[in-house]
Protein backbone atom coordinates (compact mmCIF):
# COMPACT_ATOMS: atom_id res chain seq x y z
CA UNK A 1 30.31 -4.56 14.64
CA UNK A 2 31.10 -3.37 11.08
CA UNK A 3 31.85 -7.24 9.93
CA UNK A 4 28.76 -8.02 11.29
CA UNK A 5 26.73 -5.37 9.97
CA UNK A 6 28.06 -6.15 6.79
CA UNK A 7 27.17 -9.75 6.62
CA UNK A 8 23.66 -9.22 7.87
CA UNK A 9 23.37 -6.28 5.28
CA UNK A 10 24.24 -8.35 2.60
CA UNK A 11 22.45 -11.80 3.30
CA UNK A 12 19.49 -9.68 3.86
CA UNK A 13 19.92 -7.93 0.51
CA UNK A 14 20.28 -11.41 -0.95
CA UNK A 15 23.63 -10.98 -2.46
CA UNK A 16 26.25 -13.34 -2.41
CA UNK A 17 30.19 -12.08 -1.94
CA UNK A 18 30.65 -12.17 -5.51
CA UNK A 19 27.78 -10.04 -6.02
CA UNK A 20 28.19 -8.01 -3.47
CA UNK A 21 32.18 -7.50 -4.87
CA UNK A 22 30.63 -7.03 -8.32
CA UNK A 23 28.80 -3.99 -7.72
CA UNK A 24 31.77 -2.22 -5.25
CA UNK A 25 34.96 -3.30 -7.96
CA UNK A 26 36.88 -5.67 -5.89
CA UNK A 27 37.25 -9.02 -5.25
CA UNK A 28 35.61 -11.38 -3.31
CA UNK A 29 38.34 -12.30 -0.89
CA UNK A 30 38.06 -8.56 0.36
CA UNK A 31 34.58 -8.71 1.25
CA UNK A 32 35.05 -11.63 3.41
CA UNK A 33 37.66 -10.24 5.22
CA UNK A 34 35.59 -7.15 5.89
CA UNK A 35 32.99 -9.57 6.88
CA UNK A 36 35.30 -11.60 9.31
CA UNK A 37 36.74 -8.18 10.61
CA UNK A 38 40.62 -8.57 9.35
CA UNK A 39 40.02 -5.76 7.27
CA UNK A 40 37.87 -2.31 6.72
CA UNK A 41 36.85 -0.59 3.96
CA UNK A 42 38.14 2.45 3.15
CA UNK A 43 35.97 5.89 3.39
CA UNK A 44 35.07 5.97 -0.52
CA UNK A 45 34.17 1.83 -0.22
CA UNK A 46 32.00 2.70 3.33
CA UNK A 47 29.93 5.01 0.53
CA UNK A 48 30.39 2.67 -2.20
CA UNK A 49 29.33 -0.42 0.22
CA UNK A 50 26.18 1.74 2.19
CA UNK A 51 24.70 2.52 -1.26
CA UNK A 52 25.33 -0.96 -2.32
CA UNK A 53 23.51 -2.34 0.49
CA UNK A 54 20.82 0.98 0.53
CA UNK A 55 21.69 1.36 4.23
CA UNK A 56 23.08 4.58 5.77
CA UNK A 57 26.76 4.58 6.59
CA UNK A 58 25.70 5.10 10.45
CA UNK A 59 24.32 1.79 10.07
CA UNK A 60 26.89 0.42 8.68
CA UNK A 61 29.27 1.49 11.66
CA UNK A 62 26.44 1.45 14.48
CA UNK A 63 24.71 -1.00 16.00
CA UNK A 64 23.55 -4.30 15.49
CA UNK A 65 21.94 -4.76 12.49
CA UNK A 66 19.29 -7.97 13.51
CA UNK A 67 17.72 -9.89 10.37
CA UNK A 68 14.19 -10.23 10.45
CA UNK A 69 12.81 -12.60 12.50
CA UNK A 70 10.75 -15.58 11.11
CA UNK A 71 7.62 -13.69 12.96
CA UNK A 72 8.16 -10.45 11.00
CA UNK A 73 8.56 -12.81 8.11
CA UNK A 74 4.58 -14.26 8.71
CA UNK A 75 3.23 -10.92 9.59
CA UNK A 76 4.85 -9.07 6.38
CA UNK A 77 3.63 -12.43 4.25
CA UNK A 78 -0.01 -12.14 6.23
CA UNK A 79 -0.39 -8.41 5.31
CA UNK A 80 0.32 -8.90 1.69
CA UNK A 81 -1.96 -11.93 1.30
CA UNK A 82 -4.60 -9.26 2.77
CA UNK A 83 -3.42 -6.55 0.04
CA UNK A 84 -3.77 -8.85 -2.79
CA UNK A 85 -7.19 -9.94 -2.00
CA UNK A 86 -8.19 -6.13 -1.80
CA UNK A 87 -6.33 -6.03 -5.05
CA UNK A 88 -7.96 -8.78 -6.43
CA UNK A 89 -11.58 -7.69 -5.15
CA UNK A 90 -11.28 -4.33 -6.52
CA UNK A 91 -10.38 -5.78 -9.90
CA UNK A 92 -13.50 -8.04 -10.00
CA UNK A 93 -15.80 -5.64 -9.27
CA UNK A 94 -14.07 -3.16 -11.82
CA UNK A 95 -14.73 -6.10 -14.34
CA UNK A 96 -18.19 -6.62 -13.14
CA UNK A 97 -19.15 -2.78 -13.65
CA UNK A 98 -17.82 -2.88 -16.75
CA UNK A 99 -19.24 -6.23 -18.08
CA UNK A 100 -22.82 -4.44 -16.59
CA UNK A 101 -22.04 -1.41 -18.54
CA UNK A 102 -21.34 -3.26 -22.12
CA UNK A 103 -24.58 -5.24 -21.55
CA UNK A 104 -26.53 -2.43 -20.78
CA UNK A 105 -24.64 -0.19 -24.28
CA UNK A 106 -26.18 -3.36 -26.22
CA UNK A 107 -29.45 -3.06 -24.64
CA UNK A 108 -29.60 0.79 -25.19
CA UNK A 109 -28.59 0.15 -29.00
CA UNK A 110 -30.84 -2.62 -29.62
CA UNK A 111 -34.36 -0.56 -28.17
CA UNK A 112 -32.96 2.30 -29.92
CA UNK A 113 -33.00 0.39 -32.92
CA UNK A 114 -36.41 -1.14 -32.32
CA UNK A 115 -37.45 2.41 -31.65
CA UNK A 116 -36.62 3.74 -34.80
CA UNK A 117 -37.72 0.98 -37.16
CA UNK A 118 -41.03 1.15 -35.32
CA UNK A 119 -41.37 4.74 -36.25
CA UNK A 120 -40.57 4.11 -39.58
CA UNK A 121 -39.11 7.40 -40.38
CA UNK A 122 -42.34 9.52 -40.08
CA UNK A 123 -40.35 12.99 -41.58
CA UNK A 124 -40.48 11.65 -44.57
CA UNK A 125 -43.97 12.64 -45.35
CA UNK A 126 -43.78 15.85 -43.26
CA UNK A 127 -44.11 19.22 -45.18
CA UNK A 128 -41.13 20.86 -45.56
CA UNK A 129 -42.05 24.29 -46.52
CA UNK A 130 -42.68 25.11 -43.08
CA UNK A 131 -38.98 26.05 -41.55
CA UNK A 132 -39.31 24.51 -38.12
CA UNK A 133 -40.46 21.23 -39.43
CA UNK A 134 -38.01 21.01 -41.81
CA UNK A 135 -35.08 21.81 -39.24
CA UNK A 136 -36.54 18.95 -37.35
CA UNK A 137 -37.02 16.72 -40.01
CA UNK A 138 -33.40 17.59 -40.98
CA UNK A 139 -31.83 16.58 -37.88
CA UNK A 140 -34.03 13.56 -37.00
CA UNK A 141 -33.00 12.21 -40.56
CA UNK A 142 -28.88 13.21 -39.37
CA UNK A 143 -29.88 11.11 -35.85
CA UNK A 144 -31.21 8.01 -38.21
CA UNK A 145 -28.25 8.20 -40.76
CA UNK A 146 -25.54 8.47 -38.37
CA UNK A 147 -26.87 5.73 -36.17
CA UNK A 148 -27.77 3.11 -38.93
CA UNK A 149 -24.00 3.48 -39.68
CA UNK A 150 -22.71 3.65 -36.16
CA UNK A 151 -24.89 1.22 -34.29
CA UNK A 152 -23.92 -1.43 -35.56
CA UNK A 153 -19.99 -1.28 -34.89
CA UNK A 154 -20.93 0.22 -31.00
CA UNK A 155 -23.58 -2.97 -30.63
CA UNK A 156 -20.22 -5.30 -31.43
CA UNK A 157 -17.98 -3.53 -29.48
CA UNK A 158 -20.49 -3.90 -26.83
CA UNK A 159 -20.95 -7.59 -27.50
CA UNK A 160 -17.10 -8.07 -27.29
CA UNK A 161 -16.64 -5.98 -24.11
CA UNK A 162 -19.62 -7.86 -22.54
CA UNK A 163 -17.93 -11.25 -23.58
CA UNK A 164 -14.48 -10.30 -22.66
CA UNK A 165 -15.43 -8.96 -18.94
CA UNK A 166 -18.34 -12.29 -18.30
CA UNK A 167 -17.16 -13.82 -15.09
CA UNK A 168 -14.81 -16.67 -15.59
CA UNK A 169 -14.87 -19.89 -13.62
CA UNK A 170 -18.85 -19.90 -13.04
């Protein structure tokens, strides 16, 4: 039962018995005569060989290990053809929200910018002397100066995300 747990072990590992030899430090010739039963490994190699093949050394030395049957084969193949197209829905509509959320950045930049060269900068004529109008005159000529310099760079950046996340293909 050992041989034969061996084999399956291995085959279903996808190792040869030169791999499989590789990885414990011995030859070839002695895992095929553990695998055609003339031989056992010792209790150091039944570690060695159960980590080699990530099985449990109960395994190893109890029943029959079966390989997978060409049914569990189309069911494990079915379920991750279902995962991927989660996977793949998930990271179109991540793209889609994103592409939305660039356009919509250029949009908000672009009124803003209409908004403001509409107004014209109106504290510029506003009397000063009186404290509360100049704290607001202050900061709404910070808002303008910060944003004539930073629009621009945020509008591209929005451009470039909205290009970079269009839908491809249609």
């Amino acid at each position: 039962m050992l041989s034969e747990n061996i084999k399956t072990l291995r085959k279903a590992k996808g190792l040869s018995q030169e791999e499989l030899a590789v990885k414990l430090n011995v030859v070839r010739q002695t895992i095929s005569k553990w695998e055609q039963g003339l031989s056992v490994p010792d209790s150091e190699l039944l570690i060695a060989l159960s980590e080699a093949l990530e099985t449990p050394v109960g395994t190893l030395l109890g029943e029959a290990v079966t390989e997978p049957e060409a049914d569990d084969l189309k069911a494990i193949a079915q379920k991750l053809e279902v995962i991927n197209l989660q996977l793949s829905k998930r990271q179109q509509s991540r793209r889609r929200t994103a592409h939305y959320l660039f356009v919509a950045v250029g949009i908000m930049i672009i009124l803003a910018a209409a908004v403001l060269i509409c107004l014209n900068s109106p504290y510029l004529g506003w009397n000063y002397s009186d404290p509360e109008t100049a704290v607001l005159g202050t900061a709404f000529h910070s808002f303008e100066w910060v944003f004539v310099r930073v629009a621009p760079l945020i509008l591209i950046g929005a451009i470039v995300g909205a290009v970079m996340t269009r839908r491809k293909g249609g």
